[in-house]
Protein backbone atom coordinates (compact mmCIF):
# COMPACT_ATOMS: atom_id res chain seq x y z
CA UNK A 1 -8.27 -17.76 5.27
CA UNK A 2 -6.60 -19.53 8.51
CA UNK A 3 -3.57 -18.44 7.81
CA UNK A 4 -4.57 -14.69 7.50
CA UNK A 5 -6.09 -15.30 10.95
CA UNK A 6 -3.41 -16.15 12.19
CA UNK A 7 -1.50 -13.68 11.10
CA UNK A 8 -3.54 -10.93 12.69
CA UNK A 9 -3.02 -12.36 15.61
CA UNK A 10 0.32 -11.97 16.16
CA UNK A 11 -1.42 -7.70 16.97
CA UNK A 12 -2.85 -4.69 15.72
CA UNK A 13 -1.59 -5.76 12.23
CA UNK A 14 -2.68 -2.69 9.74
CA UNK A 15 -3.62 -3.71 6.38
CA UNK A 16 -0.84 -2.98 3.96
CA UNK A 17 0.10 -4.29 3.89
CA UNK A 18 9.60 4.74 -5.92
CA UNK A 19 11.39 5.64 -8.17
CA UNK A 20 11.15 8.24 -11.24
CA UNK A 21 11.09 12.10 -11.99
CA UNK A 22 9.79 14.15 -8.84
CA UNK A 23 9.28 10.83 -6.68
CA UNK A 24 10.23 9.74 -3.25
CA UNK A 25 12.26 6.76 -3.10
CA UNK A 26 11.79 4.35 -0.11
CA UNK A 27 14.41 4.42 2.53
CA UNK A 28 16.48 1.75 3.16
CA UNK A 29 15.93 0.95 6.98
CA UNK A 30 11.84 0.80 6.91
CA UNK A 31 10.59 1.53 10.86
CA UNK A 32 6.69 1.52 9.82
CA UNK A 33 4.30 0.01 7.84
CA UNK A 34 4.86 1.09 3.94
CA UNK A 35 3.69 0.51 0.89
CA UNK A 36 6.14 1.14 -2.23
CA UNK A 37 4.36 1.52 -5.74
CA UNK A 38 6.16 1.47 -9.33
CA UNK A 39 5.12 2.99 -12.43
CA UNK A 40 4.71 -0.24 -13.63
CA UNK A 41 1.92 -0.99 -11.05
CA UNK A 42 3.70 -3.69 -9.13
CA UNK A 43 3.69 -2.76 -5.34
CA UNK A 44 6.64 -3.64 -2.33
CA UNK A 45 4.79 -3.86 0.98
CA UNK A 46 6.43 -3.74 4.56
CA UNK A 47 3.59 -4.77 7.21
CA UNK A 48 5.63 -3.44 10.62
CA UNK A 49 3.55 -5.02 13.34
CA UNK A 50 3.52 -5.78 16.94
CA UNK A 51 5.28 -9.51 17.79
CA UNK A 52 4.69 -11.36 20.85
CA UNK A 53 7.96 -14.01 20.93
CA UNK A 54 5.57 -15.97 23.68
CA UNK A 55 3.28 -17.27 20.46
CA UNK A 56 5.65 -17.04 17.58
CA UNK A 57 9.03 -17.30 16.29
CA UNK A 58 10.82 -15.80 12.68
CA UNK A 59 11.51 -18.85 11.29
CA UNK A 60 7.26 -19.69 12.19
CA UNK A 61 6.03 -16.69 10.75
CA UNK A 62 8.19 -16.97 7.88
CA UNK A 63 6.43 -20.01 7.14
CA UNK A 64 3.18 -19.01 8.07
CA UNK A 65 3.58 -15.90 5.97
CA UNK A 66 4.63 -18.14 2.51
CA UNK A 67 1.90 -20.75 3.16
CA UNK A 68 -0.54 -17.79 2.94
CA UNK A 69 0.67 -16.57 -0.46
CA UNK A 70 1.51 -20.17 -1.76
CA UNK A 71 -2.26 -20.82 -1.31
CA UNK A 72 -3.11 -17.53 -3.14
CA UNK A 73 -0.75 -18.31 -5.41
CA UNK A 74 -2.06 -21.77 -6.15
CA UNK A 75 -6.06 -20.39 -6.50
CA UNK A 76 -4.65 -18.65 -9.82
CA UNK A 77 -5.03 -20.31 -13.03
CA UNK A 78 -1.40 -20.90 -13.79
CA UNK A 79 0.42 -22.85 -11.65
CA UNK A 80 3.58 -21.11 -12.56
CA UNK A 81 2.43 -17.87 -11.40
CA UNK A 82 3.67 -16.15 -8.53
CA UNK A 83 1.78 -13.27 -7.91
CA UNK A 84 3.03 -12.57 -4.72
CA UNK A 85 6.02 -13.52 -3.22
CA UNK A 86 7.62 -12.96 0.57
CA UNK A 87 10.18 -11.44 0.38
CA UNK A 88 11.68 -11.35 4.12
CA UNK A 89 10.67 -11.53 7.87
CA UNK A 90 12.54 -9.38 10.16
CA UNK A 91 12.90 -8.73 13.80
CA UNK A 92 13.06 -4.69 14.07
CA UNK A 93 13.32 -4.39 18.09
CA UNK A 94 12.48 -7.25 20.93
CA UNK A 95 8.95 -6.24 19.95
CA UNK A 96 8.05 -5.55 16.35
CA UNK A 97 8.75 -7.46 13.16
CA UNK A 98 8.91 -6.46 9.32
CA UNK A 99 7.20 -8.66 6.84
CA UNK A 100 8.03 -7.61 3.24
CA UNK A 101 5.34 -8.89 0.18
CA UNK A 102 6.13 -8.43 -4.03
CA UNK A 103 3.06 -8.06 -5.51
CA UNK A 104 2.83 -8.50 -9.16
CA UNK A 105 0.40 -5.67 -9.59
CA UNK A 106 -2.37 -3.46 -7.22
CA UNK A 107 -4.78 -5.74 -8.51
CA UNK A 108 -3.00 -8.55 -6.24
CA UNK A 109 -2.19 -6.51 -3.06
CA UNK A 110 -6.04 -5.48 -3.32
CA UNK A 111 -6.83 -9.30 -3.23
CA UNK A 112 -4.77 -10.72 -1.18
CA UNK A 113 -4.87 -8.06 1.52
CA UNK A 114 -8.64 -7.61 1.19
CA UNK A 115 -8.66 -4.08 1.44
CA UNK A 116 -8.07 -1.20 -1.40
CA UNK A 117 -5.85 -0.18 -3.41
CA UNK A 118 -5.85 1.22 -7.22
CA UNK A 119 -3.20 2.95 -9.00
CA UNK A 120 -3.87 4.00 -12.74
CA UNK A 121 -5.32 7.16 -14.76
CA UNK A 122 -8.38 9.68 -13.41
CA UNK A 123 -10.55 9.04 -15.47
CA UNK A 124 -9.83 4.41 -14.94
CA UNK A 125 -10.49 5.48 -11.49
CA UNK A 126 -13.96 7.25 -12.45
CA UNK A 127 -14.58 4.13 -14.46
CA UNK A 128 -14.52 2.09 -11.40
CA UNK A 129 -16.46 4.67 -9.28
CA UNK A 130 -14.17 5.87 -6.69
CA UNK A 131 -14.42 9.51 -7.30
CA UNK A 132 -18.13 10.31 -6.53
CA UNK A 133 -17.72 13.27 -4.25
CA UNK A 134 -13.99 12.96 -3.88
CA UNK A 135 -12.31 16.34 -2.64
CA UNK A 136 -8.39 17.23 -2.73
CA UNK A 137 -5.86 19.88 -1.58
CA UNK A 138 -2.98 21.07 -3.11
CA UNK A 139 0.38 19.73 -0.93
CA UNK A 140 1.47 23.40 -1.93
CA UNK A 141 -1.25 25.92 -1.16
CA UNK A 142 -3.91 24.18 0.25
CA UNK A 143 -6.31 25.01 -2.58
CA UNK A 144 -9.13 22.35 -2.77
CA UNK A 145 -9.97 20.17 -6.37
CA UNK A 146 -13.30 18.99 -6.43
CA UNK A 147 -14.43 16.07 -8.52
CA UNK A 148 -15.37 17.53 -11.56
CA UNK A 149 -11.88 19.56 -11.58
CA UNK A 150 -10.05 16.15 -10.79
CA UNK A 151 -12.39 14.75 -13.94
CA UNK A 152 -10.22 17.68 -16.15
CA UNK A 153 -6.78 16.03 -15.59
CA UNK A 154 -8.07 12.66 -16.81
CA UNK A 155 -4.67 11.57 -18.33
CA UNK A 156 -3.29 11.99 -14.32
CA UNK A 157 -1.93 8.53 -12.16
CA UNK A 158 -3.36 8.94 -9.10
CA UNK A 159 -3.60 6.48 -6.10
CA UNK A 160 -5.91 5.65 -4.17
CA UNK A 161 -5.86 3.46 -1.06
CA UNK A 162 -7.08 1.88 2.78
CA UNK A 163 -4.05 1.11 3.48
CA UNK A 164 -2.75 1.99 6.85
CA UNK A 165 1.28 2.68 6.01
CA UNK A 166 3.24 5.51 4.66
CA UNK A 167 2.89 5.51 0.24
CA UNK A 168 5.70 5.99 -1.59
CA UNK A 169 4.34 7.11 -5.08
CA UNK A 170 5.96 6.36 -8.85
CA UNK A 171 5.51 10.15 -9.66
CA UNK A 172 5.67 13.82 -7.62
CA UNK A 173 2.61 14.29 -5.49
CA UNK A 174 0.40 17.12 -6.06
CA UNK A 175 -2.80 16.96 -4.66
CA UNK A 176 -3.93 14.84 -1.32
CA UNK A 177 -7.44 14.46 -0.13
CA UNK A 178 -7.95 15.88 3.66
CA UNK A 179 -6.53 13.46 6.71
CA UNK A 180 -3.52 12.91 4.65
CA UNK A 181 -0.15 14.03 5.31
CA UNK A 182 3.05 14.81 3.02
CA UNK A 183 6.19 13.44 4.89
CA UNK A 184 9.22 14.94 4.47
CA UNK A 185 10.86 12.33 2.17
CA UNK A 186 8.04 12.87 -0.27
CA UNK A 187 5.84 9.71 0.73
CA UNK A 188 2.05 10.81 1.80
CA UNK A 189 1.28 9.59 5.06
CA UNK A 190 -1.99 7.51 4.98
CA UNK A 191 -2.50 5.54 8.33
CA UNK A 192 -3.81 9.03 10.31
CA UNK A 193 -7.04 9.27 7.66
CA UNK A 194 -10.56 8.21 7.89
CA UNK A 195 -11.50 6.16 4.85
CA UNK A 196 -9.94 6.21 1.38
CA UNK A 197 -6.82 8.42 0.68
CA UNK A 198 -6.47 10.00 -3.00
CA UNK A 199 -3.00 11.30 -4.21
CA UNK A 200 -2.92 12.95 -7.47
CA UNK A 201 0.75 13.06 -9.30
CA UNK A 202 2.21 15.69 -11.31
């Protein structure tokens, strides 16, 4: 789309683009690119990206930003639907804004952000193929899963993403495939691995 173009213009705009027992919870003042998943599936993203005030202003890339979802928005077959929704454009410093997106489920982020990003059980992520030769470690020993030991806790939410931003998770992490980080709030650091990340909750 143009308006996605345009968009990543504005810099080295990373894709994106919780609550409950044992999770982290998202911190109020967000410095870097996150992405905030419920148990419900719906997802909060914060895109934290360079901004050049030379080429735009808030009030422009407020409206660039809802012209891009009001066209996704409007490809849907109900015209009352409002799969995503922004939220809020916000100048952080003299030289990096916050966009924040409500997406009605991963399904829509995935979409609209053209990159990746499931959320759902083991084995409906074996359904759709993304575990051949997945490997994970334990966030508390280090011991590796393979896939056929990740196949055993079927019943599991796990998520797995592209997305370059820190992911706050509906549940207690447990397991992390390798270029992955756990941060100290809980949330699993994503944006420093090559590829798909894959966090297993408890």
């Amino acid at each position: 789309m143009k308006k996605r173009k345009q968009l990543a213009a504005l810099g080295c705009m990373a894709v994106i683009c919780l609550t409950g027992c044992g999770a982290a919870k998202a911190p109020e003042a967000i410095e870097t690119s996150t992405v905030v998943v419920t148990e419900k599936g719906k997802i909060t993203a914060h895109l934290v990206a360079d901004f050049d005030k030379t080429y735009y202003d808030m009030s422009e890339l407020m409206t660039m930003a809802k012209e891009e979802a009001e066209e996704f928005n409007s490809s849907k077959l109900s015209s009352d639907e409002k799969p995503v929704v922004v939220e809020q454009a916000e100048l952080l410093d003299n030289s990096r804004i916050k966009l924040t997106y409500q997406f009605d489920s991963w399904e829509t982020y995935t979409e609209f952000n053209e990159g990746k990003l499931f959320f759902g059980t083991v084995n409906e992520a074996a359904e759709e193929g993304y575990l051949s030769g997945a490997t994970l470690k334990s966030v508390r020993d280090g011991s590796t899963m393979t896939e056929e030991q990740l196949k055993q806790d079927g019943d599991r939410k796990m998520i797995i993403t592209d997305a370059d931003a820190d992911i706050y998770c509906p549940g207690k992490v447990i397991y992390i495939s390798e270029g992955a980080a756990v941060n100290e709030d809980g949330s699993v650091a994503a944006a420093q691995a090559d590829g798909l990340v894959y966090i297993l909750m408890k």
